[in-house]
PDB file of N, CA and C in Angstrom:
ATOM      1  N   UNK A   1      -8.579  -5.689   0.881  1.00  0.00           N
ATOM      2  CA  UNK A   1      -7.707  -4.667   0.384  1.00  0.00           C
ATOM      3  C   UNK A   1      -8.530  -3.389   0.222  1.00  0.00           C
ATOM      4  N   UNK A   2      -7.674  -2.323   0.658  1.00  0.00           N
ATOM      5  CA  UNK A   2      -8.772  -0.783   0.514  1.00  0.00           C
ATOM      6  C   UNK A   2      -7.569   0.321   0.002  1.00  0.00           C
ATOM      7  N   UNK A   3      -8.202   0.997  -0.773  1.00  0.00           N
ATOM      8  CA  UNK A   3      -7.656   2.196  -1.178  1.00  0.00           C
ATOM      9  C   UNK A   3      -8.274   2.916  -0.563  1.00  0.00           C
ATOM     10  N   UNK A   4      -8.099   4.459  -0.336  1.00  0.00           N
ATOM     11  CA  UNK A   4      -8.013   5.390   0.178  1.00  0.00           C
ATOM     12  C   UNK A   4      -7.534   7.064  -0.390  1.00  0.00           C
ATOM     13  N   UNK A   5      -8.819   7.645  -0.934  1.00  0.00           N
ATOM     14  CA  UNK A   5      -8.596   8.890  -0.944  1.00  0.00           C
ATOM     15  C   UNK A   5      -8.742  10.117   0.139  1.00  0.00           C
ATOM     16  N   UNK A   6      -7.670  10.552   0.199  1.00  0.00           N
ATOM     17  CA  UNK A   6      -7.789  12.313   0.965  1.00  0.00           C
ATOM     18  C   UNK A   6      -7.231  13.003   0.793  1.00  0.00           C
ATOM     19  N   UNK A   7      -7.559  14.399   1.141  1.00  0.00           N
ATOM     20  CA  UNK A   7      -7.423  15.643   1.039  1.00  0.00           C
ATOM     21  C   UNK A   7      -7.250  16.287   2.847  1.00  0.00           C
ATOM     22  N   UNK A   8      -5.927  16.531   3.068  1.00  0.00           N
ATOM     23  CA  UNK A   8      -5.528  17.417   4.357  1.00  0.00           C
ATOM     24  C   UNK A   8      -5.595  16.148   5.105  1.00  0.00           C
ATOM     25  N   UNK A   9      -6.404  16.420   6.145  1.00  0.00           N
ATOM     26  CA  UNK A   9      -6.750  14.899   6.996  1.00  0.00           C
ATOM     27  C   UNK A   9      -8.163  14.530   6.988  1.00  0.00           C
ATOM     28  N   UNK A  10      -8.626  14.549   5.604  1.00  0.00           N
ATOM     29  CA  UNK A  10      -9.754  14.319   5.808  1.00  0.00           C
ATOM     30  C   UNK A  10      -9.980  12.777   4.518  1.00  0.00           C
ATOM     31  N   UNK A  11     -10.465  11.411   4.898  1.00  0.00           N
ATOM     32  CA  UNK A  11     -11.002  10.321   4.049  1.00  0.00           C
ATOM     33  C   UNK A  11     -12.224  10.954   2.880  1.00  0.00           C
ATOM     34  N   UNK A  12     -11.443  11.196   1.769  1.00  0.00           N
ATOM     35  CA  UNK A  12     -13.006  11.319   1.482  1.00  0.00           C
ATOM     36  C   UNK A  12     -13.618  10.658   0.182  1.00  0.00           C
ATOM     37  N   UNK A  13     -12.742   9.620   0.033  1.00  0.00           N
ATOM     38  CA  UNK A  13     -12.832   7.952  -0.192  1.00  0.00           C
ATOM     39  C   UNK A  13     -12.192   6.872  -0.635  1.00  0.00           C
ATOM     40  N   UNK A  14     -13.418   5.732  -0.853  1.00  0.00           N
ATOM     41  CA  UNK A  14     -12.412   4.597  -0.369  1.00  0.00           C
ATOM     42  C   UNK A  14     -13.149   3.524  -1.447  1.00  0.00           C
ATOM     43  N   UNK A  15     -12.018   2.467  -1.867  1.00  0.00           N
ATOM     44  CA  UNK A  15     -12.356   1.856  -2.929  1.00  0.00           C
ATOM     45  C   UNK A  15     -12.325   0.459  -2.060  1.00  0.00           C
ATOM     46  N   UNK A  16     -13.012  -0.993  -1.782  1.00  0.00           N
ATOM     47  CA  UNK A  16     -12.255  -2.372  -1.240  1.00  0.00           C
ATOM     48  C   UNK A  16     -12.679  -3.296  -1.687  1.00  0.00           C
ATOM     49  N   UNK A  17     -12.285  -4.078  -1.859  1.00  0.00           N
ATOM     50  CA  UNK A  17     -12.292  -5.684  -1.990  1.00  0.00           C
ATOM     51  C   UNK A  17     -12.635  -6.562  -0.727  1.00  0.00           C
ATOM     52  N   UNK A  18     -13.422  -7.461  -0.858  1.00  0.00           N
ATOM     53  CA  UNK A  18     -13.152  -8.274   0.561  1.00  0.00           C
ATOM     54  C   UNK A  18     -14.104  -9.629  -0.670  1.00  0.00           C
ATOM     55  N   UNK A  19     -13.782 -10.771   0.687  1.00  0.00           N
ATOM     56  CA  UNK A  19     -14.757 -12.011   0.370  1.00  0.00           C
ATOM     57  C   UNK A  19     -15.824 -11.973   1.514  1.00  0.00           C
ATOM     58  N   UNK A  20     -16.571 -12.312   0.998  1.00  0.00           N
ATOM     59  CA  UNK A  20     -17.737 -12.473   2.182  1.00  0.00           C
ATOM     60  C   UNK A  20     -19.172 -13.430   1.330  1.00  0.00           C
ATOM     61  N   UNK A  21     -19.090 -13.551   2.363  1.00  0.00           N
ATOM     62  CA  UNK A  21     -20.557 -15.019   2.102  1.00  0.00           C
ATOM     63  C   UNK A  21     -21.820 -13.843   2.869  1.00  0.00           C
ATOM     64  N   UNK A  22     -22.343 -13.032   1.961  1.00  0.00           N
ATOM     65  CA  UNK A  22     -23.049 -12.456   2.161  1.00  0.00           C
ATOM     66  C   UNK A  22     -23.944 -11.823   0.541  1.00  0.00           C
ATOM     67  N   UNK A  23     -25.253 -11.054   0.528  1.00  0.00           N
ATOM     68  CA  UNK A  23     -26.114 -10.773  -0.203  1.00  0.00           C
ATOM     69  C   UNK A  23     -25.084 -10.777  -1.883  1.00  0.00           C
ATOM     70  N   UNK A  24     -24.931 -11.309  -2.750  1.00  0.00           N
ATOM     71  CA  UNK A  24     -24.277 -10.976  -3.735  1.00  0.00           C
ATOM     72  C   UNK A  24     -22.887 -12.338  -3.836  1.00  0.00           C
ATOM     73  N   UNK A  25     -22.962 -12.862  -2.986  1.00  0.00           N
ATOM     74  CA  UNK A  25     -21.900 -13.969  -2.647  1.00  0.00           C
ATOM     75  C   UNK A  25     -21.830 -14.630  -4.102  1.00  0.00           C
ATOM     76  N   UNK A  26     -20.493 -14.723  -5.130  1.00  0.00           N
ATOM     77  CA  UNK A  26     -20.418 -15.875  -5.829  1.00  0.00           C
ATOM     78  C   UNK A  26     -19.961 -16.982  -5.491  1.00  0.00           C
ATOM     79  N   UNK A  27     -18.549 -16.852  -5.231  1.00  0.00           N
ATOM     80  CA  UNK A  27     -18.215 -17.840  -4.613  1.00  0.00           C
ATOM     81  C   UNK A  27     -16.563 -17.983  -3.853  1.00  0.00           C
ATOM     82  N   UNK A  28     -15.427 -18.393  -2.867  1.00  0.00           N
ATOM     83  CA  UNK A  28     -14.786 -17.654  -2.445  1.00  0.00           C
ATOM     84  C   UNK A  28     -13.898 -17.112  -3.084  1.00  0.00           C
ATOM     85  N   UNK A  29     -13.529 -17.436  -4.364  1.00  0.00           N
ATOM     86  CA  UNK A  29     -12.818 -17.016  -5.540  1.00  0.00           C
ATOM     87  C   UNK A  29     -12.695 -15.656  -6.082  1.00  0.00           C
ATOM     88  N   UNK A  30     -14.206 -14.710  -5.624  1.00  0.00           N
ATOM     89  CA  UNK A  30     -14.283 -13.857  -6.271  1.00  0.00           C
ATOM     90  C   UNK A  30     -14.840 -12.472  -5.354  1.00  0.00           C
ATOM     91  N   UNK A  31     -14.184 -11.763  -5.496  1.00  0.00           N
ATOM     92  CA  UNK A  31     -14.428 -10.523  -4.282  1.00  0.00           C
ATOM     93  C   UNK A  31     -15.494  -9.687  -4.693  1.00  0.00           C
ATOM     94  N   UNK A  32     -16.048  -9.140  -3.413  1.00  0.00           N
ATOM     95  CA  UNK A  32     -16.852  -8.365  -3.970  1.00  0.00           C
ATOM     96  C   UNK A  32     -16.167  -6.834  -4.070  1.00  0.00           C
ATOM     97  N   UNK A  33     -16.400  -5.471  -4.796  1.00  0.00           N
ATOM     98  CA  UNK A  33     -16.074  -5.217  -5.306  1.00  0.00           C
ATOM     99  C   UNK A  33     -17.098  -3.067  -5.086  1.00  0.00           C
ATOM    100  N   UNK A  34     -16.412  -2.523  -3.984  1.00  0.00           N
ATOM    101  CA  UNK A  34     -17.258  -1.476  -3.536  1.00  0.00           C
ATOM    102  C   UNK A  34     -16.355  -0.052  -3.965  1.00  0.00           C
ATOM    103  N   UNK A  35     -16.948   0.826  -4.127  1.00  0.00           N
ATOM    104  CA  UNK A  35     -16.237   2.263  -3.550  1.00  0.00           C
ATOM    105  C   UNK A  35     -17.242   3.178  -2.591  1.00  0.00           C
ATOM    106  N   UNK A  36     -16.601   4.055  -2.468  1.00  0.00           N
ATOM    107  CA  UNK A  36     -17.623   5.362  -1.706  1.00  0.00           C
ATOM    108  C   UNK A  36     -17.400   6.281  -1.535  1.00  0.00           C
ATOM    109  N   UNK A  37     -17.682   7.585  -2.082  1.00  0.00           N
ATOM    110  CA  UNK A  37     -17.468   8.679  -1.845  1.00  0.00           C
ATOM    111  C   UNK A  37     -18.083   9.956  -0.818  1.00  0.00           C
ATOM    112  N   UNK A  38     -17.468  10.806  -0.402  1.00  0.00           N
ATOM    113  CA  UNK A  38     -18.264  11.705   0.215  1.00  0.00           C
ATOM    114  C   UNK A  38     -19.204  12.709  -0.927  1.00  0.00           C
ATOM    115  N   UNK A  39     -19.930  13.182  -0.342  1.00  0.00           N
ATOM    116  CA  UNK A  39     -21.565  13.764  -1.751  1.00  0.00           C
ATOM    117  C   UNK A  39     -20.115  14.893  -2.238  1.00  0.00           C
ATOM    118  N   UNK A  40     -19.789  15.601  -1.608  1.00  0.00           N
ATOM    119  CA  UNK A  40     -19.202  17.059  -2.309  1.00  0.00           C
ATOM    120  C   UNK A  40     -17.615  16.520  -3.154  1.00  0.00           C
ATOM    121  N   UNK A  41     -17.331  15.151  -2.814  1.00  0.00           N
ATOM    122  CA  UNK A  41     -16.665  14.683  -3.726  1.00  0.00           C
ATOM    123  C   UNK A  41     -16.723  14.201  -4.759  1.00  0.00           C
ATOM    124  N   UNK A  42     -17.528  14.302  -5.289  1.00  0.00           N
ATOM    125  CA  UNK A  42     -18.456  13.568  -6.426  1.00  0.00           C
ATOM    126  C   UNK A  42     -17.797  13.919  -7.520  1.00  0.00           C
ATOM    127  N   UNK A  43     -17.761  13.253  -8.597  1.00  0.00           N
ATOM    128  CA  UNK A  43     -17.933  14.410  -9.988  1.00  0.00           C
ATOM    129  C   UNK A  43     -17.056  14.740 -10.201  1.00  0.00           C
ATOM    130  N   UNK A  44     -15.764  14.277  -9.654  1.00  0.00           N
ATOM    131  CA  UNK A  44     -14.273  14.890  -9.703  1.00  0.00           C
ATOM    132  C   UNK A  44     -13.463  13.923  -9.962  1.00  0.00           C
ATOM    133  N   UNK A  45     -13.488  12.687 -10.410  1.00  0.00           N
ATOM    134  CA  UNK A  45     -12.842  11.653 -10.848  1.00  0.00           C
ATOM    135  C   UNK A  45     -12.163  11.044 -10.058  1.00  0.00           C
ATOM    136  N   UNK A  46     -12.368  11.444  -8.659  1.00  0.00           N
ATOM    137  CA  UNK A  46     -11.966  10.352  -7.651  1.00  0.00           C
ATOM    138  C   UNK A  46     -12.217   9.036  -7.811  1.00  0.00           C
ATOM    139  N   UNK A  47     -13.635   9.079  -8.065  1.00  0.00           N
ATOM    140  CA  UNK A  47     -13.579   7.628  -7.736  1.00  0.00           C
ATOM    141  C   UNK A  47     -13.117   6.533  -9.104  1.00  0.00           C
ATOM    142  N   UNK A  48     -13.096   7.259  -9.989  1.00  0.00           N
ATOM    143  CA  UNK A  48     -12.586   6.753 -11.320  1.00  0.00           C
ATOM    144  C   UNK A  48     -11.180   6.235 -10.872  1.00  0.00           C
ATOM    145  N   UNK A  49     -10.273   6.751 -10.174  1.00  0.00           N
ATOM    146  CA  UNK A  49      -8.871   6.854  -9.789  1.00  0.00           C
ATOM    147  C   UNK A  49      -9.150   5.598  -8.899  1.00  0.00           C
ATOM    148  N   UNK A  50      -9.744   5.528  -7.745  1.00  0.00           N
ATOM    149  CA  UNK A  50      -9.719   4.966  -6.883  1.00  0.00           C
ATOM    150  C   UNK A  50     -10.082   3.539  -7.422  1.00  0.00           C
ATOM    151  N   UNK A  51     -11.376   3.304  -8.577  1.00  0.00           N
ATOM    152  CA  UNK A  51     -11.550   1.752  -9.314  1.00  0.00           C
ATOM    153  C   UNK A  51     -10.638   1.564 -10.127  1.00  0.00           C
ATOM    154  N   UNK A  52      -9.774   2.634 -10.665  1.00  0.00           N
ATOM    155  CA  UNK A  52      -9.019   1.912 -11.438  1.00  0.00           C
ATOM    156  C   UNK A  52      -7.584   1.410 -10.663  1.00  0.00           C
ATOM    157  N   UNK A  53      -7.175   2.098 -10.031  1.00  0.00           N
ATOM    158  CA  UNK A  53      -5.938   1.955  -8.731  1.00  0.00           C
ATOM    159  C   UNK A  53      -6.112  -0.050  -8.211  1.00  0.00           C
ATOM    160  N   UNK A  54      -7.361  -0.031  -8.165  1.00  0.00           N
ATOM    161  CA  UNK A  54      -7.898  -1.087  -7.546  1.00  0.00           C
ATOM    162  C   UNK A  54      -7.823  -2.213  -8.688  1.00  0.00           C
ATOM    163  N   UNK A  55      -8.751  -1.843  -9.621  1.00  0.00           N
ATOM    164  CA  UNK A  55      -8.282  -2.797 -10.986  1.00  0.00           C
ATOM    165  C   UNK A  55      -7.292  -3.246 -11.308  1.00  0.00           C
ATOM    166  N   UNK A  56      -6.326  -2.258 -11.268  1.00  0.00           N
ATOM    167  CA  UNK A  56      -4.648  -2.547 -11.334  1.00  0.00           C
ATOM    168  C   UNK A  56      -4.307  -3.678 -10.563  1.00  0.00           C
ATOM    169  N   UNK A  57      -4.290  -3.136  -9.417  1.00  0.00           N
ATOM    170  CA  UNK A  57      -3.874  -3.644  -8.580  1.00  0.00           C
ATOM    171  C   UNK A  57      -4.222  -5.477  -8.457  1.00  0.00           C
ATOM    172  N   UNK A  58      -5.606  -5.570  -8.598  1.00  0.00           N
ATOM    173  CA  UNK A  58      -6.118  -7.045  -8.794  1.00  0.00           C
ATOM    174  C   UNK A  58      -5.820  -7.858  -9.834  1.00  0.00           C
ATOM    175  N   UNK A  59      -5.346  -7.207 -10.830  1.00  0.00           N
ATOM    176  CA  UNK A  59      -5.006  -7.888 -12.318  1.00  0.00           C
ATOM    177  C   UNK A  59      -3.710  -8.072 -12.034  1.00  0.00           C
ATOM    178  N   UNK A  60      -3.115  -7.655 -11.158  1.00  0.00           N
ATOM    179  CA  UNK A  60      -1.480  -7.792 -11.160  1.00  0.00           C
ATOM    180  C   UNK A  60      -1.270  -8.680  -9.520  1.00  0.00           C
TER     181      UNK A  60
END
């Protein structure tokens, strides 16, 4: 699952979930748990929006 912030047509970020049996793996129960922003997006509560959008979303 991915959220998705932008502005005009431009991504300029993105919150996701996935499972994967990789570095950080608990177990398949439990997702791992990323965002990412572009640098000049920073600092603007995007990404606050974007983990919590996501939080929501997983609790429900």
């Amino acid at each position: 699952m991915c959220y998705m912030a932008e502005t005009g047509d431009i991504i300029v970020g993105v919150a996701w979930v996935r499972i994967m049996n990789d570095y950080g793996h608990v177990d398949d129960d439990t997702s791992a748990f990323a965002f990412s922003l572009l640098k000049e997006y920073r600092n603007h509560g995007i990404g606050t929006k974007l983990m919590n959008r996501m939080l929501l979303e997983l609790k429900n």
